[in-house]
C-alpha atoms as a PDB file:
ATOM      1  CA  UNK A   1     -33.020  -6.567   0.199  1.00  0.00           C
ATOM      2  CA  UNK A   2     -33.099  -9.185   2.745  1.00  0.00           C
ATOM      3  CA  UNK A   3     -31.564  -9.610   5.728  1.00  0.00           C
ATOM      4  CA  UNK A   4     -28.487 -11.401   4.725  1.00  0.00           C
ATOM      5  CA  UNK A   5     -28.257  -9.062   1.625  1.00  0.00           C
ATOM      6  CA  UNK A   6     -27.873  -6.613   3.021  1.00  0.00           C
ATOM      7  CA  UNK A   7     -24.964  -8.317   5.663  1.00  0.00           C
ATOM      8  CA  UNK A   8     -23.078  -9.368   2.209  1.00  0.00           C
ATOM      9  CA  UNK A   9     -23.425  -6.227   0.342  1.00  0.00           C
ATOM     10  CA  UNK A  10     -22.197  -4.114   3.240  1.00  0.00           C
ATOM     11  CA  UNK A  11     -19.459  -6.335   4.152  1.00  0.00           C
ATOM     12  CA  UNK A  12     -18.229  -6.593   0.189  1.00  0.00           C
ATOM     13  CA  UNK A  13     -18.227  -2.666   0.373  1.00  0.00           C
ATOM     14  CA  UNK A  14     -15.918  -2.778   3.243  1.00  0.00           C
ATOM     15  CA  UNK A  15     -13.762  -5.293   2.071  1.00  0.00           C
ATOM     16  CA  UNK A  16     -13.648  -4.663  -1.643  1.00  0.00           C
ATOM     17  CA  UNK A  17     -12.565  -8.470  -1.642  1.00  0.00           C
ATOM     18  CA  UNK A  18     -14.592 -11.400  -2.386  1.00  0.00           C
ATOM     19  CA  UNK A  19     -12.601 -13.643  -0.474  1.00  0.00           C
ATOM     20  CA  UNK A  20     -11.836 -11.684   2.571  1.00  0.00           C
ATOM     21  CA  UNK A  21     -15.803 -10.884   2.397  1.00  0.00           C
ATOM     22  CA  UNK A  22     -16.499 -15.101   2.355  1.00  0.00           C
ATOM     23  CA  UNK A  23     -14.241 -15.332   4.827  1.00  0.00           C
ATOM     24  CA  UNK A  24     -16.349 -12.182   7.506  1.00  0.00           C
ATOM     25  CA  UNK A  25     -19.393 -13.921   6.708  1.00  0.00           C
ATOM     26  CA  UNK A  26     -18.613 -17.530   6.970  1.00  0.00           C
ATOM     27  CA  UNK A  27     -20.249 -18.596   3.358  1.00  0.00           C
ATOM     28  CA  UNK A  28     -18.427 -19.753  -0.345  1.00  0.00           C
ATOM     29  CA  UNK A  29     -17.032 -16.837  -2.435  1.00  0.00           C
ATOM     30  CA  UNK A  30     -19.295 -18.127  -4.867  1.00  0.00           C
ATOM     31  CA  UNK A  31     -22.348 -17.525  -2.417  1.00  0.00           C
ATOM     32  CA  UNK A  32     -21.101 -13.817  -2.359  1.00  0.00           C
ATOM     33  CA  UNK A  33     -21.264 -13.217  -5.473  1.00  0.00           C
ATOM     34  CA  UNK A  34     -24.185 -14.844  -6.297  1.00  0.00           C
ATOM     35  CA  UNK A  35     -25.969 -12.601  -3.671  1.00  0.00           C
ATOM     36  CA  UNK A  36     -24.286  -9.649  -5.214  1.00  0.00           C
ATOM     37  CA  UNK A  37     -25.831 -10.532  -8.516  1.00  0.00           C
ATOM     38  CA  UNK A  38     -28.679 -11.161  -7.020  1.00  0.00           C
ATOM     39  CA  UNK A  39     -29.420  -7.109  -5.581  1.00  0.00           C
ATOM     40  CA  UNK A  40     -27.780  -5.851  -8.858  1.00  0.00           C
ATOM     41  CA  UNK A  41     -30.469  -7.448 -10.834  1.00  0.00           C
ATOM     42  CA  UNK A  42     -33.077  -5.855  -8.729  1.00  0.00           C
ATOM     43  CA  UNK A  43     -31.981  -2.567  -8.944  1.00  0.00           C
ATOM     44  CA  UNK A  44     -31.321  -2.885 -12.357  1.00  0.00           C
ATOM     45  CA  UNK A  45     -27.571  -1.570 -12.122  1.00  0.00           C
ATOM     46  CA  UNK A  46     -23.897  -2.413 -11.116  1.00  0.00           C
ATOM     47  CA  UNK A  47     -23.062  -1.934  -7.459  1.00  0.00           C
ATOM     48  CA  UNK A  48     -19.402  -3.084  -8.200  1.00  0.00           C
ATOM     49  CA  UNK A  49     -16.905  -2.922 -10.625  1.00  0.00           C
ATOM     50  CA  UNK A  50     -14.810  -6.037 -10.907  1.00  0.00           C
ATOM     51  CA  UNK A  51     -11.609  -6.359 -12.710  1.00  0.00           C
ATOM     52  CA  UNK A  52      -8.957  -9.085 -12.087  1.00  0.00           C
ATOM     53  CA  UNK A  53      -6.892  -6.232  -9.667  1.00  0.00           C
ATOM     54  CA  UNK A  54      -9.567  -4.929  -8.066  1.00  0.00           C
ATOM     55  CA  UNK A  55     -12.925  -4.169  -7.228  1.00  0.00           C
ATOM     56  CA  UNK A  56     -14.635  -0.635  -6.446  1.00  0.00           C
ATOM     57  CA  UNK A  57     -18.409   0.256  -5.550  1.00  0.00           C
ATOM     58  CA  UNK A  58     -19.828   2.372  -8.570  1.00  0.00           C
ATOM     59  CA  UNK A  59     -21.257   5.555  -7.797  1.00  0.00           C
ATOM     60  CA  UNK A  60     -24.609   4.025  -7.269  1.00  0.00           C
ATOM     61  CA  UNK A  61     -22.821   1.440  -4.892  1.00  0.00           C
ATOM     62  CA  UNK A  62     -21.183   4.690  -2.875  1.00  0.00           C
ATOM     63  CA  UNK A  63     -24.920   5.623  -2.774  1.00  0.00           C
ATOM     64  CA  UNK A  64     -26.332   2.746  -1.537  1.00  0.00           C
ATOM     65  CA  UNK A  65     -23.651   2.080   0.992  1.00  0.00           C
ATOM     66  CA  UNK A  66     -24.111   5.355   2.707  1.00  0.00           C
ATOM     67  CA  UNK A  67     -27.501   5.366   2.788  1.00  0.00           C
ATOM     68  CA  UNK A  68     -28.127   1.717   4.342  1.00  0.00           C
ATOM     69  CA  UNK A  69     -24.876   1.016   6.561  1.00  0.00           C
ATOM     70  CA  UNK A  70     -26.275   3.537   9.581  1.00  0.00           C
ATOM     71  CA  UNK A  71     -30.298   1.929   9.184  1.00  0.00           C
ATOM     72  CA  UNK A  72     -28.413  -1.569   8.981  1.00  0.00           C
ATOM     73  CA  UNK A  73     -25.931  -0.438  12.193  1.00  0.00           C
ATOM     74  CA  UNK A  74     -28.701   0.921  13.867  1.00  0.00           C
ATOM     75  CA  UNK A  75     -31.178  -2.139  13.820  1.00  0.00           C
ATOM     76  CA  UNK A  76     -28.216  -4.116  15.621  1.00  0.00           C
ATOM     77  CA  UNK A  77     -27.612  -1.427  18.302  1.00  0.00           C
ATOM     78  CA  UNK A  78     -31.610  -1.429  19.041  1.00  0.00           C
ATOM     79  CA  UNK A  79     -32.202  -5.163  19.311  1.00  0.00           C
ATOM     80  CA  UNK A  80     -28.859  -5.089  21.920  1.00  0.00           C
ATOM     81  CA  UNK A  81     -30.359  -2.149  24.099  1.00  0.00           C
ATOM     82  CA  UNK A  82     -33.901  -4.120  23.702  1.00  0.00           C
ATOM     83  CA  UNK A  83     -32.115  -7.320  25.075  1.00  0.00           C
ATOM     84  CA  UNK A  84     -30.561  -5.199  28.140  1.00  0.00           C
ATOM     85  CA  UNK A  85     -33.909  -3.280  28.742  1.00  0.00           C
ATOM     86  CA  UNK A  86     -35.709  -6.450  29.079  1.00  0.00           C
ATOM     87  CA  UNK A  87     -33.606  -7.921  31.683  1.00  0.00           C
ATOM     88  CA  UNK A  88     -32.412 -11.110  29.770  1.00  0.00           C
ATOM     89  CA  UNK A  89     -29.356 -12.618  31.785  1.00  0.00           C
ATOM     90  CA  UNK A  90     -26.661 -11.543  28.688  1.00  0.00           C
ATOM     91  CA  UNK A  91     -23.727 -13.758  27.959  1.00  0.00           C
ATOM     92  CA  UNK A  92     -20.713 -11.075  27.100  1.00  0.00           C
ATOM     93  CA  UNK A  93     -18.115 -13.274  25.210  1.00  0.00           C
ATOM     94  CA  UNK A  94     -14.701 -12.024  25.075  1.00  0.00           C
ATOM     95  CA  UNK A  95     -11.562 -13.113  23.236  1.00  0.00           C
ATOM     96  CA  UNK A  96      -7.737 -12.667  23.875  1.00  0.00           C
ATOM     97  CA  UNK A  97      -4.690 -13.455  21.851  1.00  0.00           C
ATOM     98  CA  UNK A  98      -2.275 -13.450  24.396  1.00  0.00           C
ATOM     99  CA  UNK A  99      -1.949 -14.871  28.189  1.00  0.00           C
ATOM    100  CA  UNK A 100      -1.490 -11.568  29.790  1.00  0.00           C
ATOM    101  CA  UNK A 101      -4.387 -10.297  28.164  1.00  0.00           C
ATOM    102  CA  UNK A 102      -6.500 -13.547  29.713  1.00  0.00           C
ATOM    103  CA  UNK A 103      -5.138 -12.986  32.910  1.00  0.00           C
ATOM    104  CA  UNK A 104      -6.467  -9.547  33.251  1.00  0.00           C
ATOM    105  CA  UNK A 105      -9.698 -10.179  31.463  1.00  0.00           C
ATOM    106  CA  UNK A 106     -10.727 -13.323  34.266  1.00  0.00           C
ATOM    107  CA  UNK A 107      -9.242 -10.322  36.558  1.00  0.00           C
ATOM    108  CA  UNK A 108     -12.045  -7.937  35.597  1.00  0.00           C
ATOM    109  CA  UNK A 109     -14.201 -10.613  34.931  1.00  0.00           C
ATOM    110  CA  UNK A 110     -14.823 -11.644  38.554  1.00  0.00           C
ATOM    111  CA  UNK A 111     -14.683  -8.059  39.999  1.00  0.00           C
ATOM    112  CA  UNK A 112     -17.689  -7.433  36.670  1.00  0.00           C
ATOM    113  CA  UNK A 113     -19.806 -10.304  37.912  1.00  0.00           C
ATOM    114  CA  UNK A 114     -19.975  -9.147  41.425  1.00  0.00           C
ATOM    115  CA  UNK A 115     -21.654  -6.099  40.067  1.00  0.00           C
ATOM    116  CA  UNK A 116     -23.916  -7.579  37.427  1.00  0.00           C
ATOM    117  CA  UNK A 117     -24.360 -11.412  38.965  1.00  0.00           C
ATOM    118  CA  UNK A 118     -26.753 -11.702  36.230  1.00  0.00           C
ATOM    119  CA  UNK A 119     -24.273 -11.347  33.021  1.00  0.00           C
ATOM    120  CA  UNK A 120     -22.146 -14.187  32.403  1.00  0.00           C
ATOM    121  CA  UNK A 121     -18.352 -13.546  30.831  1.00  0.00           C
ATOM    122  CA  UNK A 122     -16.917 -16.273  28.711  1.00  0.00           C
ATOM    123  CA  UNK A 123     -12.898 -15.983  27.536  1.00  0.00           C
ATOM    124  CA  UNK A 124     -12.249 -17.877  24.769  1.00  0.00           C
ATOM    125  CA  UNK A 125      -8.469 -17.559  22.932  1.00  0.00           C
ATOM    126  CA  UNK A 126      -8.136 -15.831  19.550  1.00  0.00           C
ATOM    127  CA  UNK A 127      -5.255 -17.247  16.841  1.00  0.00           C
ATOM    128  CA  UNK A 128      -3.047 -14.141  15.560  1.00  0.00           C
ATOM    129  CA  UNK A 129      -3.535 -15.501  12.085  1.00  0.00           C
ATOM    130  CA  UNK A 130      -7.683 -14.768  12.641  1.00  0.00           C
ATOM    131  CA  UNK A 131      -7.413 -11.698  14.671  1.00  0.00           C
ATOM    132  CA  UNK A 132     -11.198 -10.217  13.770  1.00  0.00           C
ATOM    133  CA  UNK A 133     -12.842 -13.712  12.317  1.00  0.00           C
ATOM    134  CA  UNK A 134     -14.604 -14.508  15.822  1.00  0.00           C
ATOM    135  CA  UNK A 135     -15.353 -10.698  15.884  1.00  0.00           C
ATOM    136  CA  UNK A 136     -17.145 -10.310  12.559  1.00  0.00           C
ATOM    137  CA  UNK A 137     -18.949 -13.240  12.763  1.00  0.00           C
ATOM    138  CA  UNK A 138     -20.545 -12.127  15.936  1.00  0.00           C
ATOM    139  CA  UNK A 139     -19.016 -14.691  17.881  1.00  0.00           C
ATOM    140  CA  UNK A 140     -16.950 -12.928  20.299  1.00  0.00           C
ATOM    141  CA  UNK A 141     -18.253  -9.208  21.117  1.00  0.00           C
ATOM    142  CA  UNK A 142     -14.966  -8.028  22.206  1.00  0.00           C
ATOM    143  CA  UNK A 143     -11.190  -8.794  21.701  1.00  0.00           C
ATOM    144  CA  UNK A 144      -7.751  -7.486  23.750  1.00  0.00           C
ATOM    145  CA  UNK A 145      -5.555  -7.531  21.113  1.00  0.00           C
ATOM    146  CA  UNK A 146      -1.891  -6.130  20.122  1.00  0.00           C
ATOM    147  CA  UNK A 147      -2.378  -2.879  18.126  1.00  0.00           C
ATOM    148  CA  UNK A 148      -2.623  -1.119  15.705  1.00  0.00           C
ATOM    149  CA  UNK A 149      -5.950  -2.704  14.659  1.00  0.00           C
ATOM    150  CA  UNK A 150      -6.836  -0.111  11.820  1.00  0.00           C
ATOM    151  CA  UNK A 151     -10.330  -1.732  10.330  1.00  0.00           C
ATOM    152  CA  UNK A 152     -13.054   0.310   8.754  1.00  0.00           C
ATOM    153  CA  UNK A 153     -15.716  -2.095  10.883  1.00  0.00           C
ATOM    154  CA  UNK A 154     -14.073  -2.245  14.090  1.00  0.00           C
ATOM    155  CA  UNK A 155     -13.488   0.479  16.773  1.00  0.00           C
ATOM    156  CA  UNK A 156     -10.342   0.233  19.238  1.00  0.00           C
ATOM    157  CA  UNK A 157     -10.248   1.624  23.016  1.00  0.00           C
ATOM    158  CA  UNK A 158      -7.410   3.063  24.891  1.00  0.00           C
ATOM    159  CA  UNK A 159      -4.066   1.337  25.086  1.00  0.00           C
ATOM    160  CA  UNK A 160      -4.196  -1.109  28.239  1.00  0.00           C
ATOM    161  CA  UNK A 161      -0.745  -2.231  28.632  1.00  0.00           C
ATOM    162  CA  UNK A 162       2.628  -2.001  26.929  1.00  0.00           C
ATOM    163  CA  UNK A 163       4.906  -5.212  26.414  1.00  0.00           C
ATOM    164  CA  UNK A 164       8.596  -4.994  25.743  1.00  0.00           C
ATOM    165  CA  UNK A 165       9.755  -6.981  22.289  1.00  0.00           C
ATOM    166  CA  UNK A 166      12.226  -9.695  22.499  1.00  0.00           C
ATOM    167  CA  UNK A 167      13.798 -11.677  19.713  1.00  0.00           C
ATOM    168  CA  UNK A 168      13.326 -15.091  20.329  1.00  0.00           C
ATOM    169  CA  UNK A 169      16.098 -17.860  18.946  1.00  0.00           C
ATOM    170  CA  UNK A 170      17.080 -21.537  19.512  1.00  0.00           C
ATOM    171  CA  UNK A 171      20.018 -22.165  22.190  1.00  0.00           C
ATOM    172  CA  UNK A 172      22.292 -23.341  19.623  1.00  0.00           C
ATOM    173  CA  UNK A 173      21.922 -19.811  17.687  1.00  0.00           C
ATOM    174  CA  UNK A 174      25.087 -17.060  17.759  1.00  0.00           C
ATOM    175  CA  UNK A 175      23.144 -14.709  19.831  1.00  0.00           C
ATOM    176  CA  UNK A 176      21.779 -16.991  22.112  1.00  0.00           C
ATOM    177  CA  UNK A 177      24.584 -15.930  24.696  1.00  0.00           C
ATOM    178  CA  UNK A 178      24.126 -12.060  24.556  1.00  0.00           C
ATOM    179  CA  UNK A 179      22.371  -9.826  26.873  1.00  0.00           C
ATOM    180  CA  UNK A 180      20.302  -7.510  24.197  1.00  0.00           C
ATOM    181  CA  UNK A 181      19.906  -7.589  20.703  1.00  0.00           C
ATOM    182  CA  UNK A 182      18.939  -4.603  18.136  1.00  0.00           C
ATOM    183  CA  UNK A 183      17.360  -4.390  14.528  1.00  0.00           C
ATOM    184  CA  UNK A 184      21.136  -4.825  13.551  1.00  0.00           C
ATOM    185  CA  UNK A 185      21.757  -8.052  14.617  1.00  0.00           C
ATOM    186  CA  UNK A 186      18.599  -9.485  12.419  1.00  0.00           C
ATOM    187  CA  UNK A 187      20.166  -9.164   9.164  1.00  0.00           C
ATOM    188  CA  UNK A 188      20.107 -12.266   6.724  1.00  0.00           C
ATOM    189  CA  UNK A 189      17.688 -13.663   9.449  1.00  0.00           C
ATOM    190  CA  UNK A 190      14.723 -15.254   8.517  1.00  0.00           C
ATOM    191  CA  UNK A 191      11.557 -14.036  11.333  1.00  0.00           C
ATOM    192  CA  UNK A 192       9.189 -16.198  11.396  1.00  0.00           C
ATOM    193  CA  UNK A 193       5.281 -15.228  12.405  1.00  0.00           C
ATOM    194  CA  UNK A 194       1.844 -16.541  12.332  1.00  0.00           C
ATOM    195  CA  UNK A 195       0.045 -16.375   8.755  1.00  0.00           C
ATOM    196  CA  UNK A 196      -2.970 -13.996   7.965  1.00  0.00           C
ATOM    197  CA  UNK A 197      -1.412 -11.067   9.406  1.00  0.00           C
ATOM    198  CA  UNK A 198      -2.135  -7.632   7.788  1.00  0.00           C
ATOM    199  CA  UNK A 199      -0.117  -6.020   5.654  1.00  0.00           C
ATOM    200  CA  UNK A 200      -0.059  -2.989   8.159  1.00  0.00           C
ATOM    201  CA  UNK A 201       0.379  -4.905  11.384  1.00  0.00           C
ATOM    202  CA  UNK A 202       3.429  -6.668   9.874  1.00  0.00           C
ATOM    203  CA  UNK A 203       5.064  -3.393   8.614  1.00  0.00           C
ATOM    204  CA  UNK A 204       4.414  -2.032  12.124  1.00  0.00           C
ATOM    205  CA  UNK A 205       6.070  -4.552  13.977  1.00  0.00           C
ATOM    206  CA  UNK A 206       8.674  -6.500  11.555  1.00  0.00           C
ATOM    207  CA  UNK A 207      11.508  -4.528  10.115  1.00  0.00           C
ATOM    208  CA  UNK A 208      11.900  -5.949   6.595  1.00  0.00           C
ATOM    209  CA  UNK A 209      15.999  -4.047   6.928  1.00  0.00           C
ATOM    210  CA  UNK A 210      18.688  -3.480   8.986  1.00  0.00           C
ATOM    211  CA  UNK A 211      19.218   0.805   9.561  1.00  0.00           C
ATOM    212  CA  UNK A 212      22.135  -0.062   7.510  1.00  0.00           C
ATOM    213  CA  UNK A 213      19.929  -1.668   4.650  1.00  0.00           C
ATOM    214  CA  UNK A 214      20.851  -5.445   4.878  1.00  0.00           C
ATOM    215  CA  UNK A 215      17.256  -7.418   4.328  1.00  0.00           C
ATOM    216  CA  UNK A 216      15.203  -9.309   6.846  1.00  0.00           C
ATOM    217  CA  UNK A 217      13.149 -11.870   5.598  1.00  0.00           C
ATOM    218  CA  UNK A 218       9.874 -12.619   6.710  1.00  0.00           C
ATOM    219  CA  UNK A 219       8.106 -16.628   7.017  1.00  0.00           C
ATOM    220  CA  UNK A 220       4.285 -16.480   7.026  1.00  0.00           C
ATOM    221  CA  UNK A 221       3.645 -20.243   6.962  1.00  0.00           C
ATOM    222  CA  UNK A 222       1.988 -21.048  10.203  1.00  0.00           C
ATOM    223  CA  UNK A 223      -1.101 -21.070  12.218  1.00  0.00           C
ATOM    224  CA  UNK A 224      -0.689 -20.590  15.470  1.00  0.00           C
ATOM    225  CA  UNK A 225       2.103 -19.345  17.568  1.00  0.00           C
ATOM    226  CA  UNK A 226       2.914 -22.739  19.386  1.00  0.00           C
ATOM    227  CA  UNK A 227       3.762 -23.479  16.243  1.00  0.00           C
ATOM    228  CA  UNK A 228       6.475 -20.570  15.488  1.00  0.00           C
ATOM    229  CA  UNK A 229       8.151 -21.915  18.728  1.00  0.00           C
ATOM    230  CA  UNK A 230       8.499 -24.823  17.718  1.00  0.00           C
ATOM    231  CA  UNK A 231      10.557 -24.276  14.081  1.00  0.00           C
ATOM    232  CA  UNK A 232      12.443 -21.698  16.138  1.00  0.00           C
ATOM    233  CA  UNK A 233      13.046 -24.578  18.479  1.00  0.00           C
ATOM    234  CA  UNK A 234      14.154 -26.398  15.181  1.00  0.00           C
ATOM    235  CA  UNK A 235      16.405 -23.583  13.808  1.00  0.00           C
ATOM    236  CA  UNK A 236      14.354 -22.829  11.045  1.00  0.00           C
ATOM    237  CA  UNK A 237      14.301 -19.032  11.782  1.00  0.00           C
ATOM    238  CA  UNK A 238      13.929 -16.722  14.941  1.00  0.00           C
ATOM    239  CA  UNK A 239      10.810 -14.908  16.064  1.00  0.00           C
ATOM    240  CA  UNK A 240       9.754 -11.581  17.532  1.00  0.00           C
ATOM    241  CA  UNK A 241       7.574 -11.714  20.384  1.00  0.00           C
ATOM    242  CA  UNK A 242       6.667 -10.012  23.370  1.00  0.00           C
ATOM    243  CA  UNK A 243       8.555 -10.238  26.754  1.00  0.00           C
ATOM    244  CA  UNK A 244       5.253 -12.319  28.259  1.00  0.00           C
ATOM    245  CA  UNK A 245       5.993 -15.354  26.031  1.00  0.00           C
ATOM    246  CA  UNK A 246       9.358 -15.729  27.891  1.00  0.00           C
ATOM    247  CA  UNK A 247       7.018 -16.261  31.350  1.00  0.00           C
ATOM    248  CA  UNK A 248       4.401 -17.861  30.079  1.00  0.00           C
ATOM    249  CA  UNK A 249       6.227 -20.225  27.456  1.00  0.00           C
ATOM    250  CA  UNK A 250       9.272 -21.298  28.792  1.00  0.00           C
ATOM    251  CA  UNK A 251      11.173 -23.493  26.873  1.00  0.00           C
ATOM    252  CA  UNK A 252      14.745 -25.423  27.795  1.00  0.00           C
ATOM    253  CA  UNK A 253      15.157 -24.728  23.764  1.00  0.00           C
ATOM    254  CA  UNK A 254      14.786 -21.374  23.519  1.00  0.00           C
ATOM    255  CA  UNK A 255      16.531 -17.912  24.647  1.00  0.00           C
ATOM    256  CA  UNK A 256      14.126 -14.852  24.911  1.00  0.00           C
ATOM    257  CA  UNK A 257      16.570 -11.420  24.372  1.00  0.00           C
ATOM    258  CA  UNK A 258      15.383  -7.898  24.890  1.00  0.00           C
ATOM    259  CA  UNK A 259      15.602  -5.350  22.192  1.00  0.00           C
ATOM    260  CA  UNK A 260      17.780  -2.085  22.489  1.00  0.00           C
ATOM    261  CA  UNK A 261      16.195  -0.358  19.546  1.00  0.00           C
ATOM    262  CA  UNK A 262      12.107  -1.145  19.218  1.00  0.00           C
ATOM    263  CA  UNK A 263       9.549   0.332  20.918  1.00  0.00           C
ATOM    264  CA  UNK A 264       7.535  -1.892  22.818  1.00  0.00           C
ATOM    265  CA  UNK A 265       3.756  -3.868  21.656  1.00  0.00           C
ATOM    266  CA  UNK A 266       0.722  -2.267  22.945  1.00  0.00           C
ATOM    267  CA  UNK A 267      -2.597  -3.857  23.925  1.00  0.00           C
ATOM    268  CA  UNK A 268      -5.960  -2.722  24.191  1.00  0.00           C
ATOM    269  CA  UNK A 269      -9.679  -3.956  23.405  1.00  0.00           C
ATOM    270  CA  UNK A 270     -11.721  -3.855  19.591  1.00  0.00           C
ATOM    271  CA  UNK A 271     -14.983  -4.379  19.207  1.00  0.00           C
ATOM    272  CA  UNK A 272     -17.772  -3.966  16.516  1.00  0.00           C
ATOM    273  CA  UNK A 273     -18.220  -0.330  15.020  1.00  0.00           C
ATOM    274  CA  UNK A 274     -22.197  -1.527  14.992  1.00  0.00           C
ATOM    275  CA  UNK A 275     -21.878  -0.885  18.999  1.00  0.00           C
ATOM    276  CA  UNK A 276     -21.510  -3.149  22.122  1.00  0.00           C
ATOM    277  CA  UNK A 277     -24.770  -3.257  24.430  1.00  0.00           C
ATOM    278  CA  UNK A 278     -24.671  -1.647  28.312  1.00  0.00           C
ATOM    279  CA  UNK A 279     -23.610  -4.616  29.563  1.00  0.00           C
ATOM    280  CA  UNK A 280     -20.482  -4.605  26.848  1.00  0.00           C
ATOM    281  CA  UNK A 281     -19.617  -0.782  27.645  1.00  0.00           C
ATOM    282  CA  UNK A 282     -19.547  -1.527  31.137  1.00  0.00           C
ATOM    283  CA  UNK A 283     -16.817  -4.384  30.671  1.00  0.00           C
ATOM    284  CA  UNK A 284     -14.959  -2.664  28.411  1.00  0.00           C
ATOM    285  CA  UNK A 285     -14.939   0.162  31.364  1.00  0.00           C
ATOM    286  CA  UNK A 286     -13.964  -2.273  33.889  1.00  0.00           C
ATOM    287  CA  UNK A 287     -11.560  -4.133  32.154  1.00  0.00           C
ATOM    288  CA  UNK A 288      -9.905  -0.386  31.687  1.00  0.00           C
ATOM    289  CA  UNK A 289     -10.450   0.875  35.348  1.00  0.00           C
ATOM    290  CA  UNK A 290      -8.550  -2.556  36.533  1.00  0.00           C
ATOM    291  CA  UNK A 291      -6.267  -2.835  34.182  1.00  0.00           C
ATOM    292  CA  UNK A 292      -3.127  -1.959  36.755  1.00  0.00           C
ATOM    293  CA  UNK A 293      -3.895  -3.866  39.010  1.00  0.00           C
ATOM    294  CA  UNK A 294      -4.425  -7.320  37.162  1.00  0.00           C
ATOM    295  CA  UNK A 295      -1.516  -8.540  36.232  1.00  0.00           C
ATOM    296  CA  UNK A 296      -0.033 -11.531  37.498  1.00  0.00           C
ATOM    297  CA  UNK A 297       2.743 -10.307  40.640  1.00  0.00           C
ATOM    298  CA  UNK A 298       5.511 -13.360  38.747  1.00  0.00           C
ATOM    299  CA  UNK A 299       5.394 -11.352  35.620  1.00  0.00           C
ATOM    300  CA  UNK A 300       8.493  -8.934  35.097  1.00  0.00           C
ATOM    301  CA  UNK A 301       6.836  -4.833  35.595  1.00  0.00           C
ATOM    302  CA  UNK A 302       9.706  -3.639  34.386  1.00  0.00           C
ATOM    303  CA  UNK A 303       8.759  -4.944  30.846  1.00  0.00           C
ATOM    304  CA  UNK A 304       5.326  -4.743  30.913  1.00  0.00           C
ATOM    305  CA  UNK A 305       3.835  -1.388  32.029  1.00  0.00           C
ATOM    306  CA  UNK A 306       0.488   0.405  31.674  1.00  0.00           C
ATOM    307  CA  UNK A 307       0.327   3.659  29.983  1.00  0.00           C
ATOM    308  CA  UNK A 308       0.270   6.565  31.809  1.00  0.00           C
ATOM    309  CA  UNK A 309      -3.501   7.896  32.191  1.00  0.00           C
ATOM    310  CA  UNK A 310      -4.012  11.257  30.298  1.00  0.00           C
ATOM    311  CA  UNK A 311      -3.564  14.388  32.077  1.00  0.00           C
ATOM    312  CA  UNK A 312      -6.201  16.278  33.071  1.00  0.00           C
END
């Protein structure tokens, strides 16, 4: 197996998706499977079973999987620690999907650079409806990021910070004029959110009923979160967001109201289960070590707080 055989057939075992496996590696669906077909021929046996539900790795694809995923891993993680060992300047490339989160990344970025003039940082934003794209495709080697993030590929560090939810609604909406809002208030409402969202992260964050069983619909329609303002704006439907958006997209339009009854959205970093090189563990460590200290004095403390560090 070549190189990018191997890529597509480890990826495919992950995803168990043909399109969601396109997607990770940037190719056709059709080029997928035509590489798939491709190592099955050689062997001389199925590595997948395909039906119009589903697809599954065979036995032999278990086999396979287990046995090349840590030489394929490992090849990655040695060509990083050769990079760092021969004294390359290294570019570390990190991605955000929220303002807070790029405010404490420059943060830790300056105070990293001082240390290691030689590595260079570069922020670049990440849309919520491609959360892990930039990730897998080795664009980005690092992304703070609301949680939960539960992917077989990726790893996730410590929450960094905790941000209140608000519910988010037009001026001219009923509840525009209250103080708080609960799950209660949201029934018959229509929430509106970015598309591409997993399953899990939606059912984590969006009630789909009231505690007293009235529904809550869900929109999944648009790209990027400007967007989703801007229907609210139109009073096509209300969001949930986190108490940052209020400060850092302030609209005449819209009303930003705290919640009585949800927990609040945590943050933290993800990066590639394949490994991040020195330079990469030593960001992730300062971005966690500054953490308190980098956010922005005009944002409200009260609703957005680090987690207390473990005892001990």
């Amino acid at each position: 197996m070549n190189w990018q055989e191997q890529e597509t057939f480890l990826v495919l075992a992950e995803e168990l998706h043909f399109g969601r496996a396109a997607e990770r590696l940037a190719v056709s669906r059709a080029r997928v499977s035509q590489m798939i077909h491709t190592v099955e021929r050689r062997i001389g046996a199925p590595l997948f079973e395909r039906t119009s539900r589903r697809v599954s790795l065979t036995p032999l694809g278990i086999q396979l999987r287990d046995a090349l995923a840590p030489h394929h891993h490992g090849i990655l993680a040695a060509l990083a620690r050769a990079a760092d060992s021969a004294g390359a300047a290294e570019v570390l490339r990190a991605g955000f999907t929220h303002p807070l989160g790029s405010e404490m990344l420059m943060s830790a970025a300056t105070m990293f650079r001082a240390e290691r003039p030689a590595c260079t940082v570069e922020l670049r934003e990440v849309q919520l409806s491609d959360r892990f794209g930039q990730l897998r495709r080795r664009e980005l080697d690092l992304v703070f990021l609301e949680y939960p993030a539960v992917e077989p590929d990726l790893v996730s560090g410590p929450v960094l910070l905790r941000d209140a939810k608000v519910l988010v609604v037009p001026t001219s909406h009923p509840l525009a004029t209250r103080t708080s809002v609960s799950v209660a208030d949201l029934a018959d409402e229509t929430l509106l959110t970015a598309r591409g969202l997993a399953g899990y992260f939606l059912d984590h964050h969006f009630p789909t009923h009231t505690p007293a069983g009235r529904p809550i619909h869900r929109s999944m329609t648009m790209p990027y979160w400007q967007e989703v303002m801007v229907q609210v704006a139109a009073g096509n439907g209300i969001a949930l967001a986190a108490a940052q958006a209020g400060h850092f997209y302030p609209r005449p339009s819209l009303v930003y109201l705290p919640f009585d009854d949800l927990p609040p959205i945590e943050y933290g970093l993800v990066w590639r289960a394949s490994g991040l090189s020195p330079a990469g563990t030593a960001f992730v460590r300062t971005v966690t070590e500054t953490a308190p200290s980098t956010m922005p004095d005009s944002v409200d403390r009260e609703a957005i707080t680090q987690p207390e560090p473990p005892p001990g």
